[in-house]
C-alpha atoms as a PDB file:
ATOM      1  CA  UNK A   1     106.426 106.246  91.426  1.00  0.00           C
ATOM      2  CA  UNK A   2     104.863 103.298  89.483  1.00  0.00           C
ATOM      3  CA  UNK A   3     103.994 101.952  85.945  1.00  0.00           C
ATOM      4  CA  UNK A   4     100.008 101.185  84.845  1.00  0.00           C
ATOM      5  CA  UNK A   5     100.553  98.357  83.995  1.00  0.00           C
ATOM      6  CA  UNK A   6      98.020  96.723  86.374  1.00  0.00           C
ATOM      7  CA  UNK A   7      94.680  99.502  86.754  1.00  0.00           C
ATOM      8  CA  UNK A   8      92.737  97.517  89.554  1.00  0.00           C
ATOM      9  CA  UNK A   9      92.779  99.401  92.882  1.00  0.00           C
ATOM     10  CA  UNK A  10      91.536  97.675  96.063  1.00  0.00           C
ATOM     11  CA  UNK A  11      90.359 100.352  99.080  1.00  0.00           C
ATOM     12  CA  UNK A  12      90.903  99.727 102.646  1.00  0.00           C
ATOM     13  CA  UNK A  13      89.612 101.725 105.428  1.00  0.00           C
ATOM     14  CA  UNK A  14      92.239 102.583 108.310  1.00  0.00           C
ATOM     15  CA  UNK A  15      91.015 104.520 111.350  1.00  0.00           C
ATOM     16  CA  UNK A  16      93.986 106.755 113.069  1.00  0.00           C
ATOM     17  CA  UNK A  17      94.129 105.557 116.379  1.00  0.00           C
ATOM     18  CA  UNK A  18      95.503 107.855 119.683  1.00  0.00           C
ATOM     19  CA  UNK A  19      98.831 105.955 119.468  1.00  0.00           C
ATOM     20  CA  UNK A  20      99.413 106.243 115.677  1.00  0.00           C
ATOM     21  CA  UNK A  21     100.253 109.653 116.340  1.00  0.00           C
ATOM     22  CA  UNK A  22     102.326 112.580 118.122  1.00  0.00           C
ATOM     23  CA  UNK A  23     101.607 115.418 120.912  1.00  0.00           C
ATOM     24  CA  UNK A  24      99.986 117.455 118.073  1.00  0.00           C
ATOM     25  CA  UNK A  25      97.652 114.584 117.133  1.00  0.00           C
ATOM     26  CA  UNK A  26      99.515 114.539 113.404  1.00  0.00           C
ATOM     27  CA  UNK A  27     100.205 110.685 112.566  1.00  0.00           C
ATOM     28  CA  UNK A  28     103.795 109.556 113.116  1.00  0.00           C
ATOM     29  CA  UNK A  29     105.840 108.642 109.506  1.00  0.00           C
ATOM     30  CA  UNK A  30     106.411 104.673 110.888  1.00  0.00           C
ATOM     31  CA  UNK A  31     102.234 104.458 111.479  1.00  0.00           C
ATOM     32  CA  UNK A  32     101.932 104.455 107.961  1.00  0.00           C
ATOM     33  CA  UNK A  33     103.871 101.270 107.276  1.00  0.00           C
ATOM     34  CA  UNK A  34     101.593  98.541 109.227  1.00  0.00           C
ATOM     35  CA  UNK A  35      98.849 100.338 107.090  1.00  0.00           C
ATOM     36  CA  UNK A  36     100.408  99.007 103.572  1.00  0.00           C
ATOM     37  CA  UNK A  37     100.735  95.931 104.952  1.00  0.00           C
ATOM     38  CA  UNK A  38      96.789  95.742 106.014  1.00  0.00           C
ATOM     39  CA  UNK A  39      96.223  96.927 102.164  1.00  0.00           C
ATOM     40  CA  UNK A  40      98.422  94.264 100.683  1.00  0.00           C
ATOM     41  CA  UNK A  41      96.650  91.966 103.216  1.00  0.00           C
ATOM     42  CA  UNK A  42      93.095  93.197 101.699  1.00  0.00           C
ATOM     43  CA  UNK A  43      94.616  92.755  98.218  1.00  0.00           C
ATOM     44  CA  UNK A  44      95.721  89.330  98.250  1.00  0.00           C
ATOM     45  CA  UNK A  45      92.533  88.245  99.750  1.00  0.00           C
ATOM     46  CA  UNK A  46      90.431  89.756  97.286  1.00  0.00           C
ATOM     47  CA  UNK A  47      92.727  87.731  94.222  1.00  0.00           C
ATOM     48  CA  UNK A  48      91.881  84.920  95.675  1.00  0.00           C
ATOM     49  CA  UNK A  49      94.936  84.197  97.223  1.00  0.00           C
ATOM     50  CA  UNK A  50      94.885  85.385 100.575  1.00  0.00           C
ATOM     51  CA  UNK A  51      98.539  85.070 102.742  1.00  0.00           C
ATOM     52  CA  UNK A  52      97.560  82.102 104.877  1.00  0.00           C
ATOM     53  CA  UNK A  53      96.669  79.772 101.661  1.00  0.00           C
ATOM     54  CA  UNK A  54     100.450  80.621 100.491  1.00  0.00           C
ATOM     55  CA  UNK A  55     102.051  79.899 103.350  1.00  0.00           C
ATOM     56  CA  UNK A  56     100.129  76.704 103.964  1.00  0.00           C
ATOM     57  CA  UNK A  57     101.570  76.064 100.154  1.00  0.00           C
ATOM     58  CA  UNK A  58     105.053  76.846 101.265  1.00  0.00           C
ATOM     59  CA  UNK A  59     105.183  80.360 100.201  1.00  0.00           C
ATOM     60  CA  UNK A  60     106.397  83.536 101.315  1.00  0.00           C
ATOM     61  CA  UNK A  61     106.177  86.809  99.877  1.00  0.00           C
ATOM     62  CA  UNK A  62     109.173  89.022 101.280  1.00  0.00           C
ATOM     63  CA  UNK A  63     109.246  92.440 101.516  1.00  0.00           C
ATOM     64  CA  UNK A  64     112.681  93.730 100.304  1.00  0.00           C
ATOM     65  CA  UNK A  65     112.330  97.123  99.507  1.00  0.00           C
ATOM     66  CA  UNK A  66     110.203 100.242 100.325  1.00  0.00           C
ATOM     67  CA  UNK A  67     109.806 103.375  99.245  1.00  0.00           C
ATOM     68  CA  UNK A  68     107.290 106.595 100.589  1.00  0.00           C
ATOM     69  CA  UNK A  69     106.500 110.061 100.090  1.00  0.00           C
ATOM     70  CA  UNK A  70     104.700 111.685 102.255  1.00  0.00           C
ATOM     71  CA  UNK A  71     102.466 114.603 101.047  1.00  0.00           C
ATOM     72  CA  UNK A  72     100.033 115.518 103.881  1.00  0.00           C
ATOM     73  CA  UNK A  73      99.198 114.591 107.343  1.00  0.00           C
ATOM     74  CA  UNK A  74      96.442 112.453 108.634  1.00  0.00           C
ATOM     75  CA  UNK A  75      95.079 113.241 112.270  1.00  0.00           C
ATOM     76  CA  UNK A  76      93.965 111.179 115.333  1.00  0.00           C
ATOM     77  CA  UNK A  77      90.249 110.359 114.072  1.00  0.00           C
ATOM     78  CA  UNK A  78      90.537 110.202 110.647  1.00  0.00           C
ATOM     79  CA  UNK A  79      89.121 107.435 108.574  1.00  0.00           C
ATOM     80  CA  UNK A  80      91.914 107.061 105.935  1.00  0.00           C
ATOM     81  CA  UNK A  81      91.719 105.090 102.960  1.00  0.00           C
ATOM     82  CA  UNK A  82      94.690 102.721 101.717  1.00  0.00           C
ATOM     83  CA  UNK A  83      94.263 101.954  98.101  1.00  0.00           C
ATOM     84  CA  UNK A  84      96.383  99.368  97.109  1.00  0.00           C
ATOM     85  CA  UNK A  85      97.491  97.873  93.619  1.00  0.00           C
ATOM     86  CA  UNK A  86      99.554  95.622  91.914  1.00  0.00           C
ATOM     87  CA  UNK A  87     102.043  97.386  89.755  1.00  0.00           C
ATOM     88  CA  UNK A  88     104.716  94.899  88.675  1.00  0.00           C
ATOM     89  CA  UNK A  89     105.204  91.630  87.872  1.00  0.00           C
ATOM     90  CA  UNK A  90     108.711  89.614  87.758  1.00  0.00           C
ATOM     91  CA  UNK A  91     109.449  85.554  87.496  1.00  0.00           C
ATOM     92  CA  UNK A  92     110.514  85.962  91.063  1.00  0.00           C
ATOM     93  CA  UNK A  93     108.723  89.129  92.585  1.00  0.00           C
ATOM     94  CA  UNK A  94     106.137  91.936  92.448  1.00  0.00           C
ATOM     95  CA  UNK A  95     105.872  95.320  93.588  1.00  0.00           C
ATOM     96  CA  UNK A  96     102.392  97.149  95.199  1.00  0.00           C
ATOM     97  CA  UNK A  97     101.908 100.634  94.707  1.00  0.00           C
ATOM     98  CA  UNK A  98      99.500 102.557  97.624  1.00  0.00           C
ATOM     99  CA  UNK A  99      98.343 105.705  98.338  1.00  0.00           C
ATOM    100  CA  UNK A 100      96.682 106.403 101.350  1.00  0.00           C
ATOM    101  CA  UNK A 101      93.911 109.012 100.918  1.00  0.00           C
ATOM    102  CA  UNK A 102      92.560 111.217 103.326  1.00  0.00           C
ATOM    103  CA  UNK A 103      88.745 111.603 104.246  1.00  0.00           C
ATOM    104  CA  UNK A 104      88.608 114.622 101.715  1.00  0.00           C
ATOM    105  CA  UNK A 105      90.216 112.752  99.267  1.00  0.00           C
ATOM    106  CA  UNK A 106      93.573 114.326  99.111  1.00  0.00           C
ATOM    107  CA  UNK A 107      96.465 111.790  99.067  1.00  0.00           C
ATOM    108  CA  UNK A 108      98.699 111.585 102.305  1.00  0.00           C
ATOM    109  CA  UNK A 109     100.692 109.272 101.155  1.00  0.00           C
ATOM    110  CA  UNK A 110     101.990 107.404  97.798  1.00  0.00           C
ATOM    111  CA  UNK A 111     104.080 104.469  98.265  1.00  0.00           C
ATOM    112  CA  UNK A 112     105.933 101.124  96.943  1.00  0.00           C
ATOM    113  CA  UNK A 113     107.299  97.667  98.144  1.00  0.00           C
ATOM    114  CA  UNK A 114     109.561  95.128  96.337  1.00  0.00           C
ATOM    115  CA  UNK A 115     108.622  92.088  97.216  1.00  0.00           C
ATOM    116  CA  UNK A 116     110.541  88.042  96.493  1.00  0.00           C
ATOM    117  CA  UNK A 117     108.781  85.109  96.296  1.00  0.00           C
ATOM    118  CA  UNK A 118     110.423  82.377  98.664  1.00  0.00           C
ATOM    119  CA  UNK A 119     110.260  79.023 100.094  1.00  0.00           C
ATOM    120  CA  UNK A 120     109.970  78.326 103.757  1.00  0.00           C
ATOM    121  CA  UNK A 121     113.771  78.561 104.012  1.00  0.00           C
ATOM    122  CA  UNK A 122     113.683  81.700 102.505  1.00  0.00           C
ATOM    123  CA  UNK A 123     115.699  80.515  99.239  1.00  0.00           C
ATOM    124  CA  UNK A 124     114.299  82.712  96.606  1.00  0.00           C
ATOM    125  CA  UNK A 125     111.890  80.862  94.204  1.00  0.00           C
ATOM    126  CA  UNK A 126     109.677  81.528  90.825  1.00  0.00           C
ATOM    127  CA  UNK A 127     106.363  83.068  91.840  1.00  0.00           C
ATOM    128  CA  UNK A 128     104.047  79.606  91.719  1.00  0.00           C
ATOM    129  CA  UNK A 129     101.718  79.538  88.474  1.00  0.00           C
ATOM    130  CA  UNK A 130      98.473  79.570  90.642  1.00  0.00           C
ATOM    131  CA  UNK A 131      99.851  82.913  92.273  1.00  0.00           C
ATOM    132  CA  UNK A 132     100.780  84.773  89.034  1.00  0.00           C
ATOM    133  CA  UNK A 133      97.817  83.720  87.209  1.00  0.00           C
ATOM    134  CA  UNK A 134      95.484  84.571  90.562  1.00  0.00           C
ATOM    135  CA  UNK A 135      97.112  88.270  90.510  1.00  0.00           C
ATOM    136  CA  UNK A 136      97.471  88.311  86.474  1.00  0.00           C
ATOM    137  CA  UNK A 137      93.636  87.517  86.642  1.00  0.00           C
ATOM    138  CA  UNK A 138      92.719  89.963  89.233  1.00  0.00           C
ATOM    139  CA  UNK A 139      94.877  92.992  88.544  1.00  0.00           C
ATOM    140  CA  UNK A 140      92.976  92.852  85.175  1.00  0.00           C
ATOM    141  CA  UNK A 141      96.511  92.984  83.289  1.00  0.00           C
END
């Protein structure tokens, strides 16, 4: 679903909880969305550039696309693991690739979101040089 381009992985554990999932304990399709968002959370934080510093800079980074396929289930109880990356790079956007792996190491889930850089109007603007080169630096690119 994505390019190399960027190699860096950052893991976050995510522990199933009751309401994550169905009658037969099997994790609901939707449960898996917050969880990219606590790995893109985890990943931005680790470059150095953590969501609250851009938005007290007057930057947003919008979701505008998203794409999953879902391979196996995770269960009430497990301890999944969100690994998260930075797999493209545009003058105005980026994309994170994810998989989220089960305790025994088999993938669950692989997955991508578009994102656009914008103000706090939500006019789409150039992602700011400190941002690229925090990610470019990072990622390892």
């Amino acid at each position: 679903m994505s390019s190399d381009a960027f190699l860096l992985w950052v893991d976050t554990p995510v522990k199933v909880r009751y309401a994550e999932t169905d009658a037969q304990r099997v994790v609901y399709h939707g449960a898996y969305i917050p969880w990219l968002e606590v790995g893109r959370t985890e990943y931005c934080e680790r470059a150095g550039y953590p969501y609250p510093r851009m938005e007290a800079e007057g930057v947003r980074i919008v979701v505008v696309d998203l794409r999953a396929r879902y391979r196996r289930a995770a269960r009430y109880g497990d301890t999944v693991t969100v690994r998260t990356r930075f797999a493209d790079l545009k003058s105005r956007g980026c994309r994170f690739a994810y998989e989220v792996r089960l305790p025994d190491g088999s993938l669950a889930v692989e997955a991508e979101t578009d994102h656009i850089f914008t103000d706090v109007t939500g006019r789409p603007i150039s992602i700011p040089r400190a941002v690229r080169e925090a990610f470019v630096s990072f990622a390892g690119r």
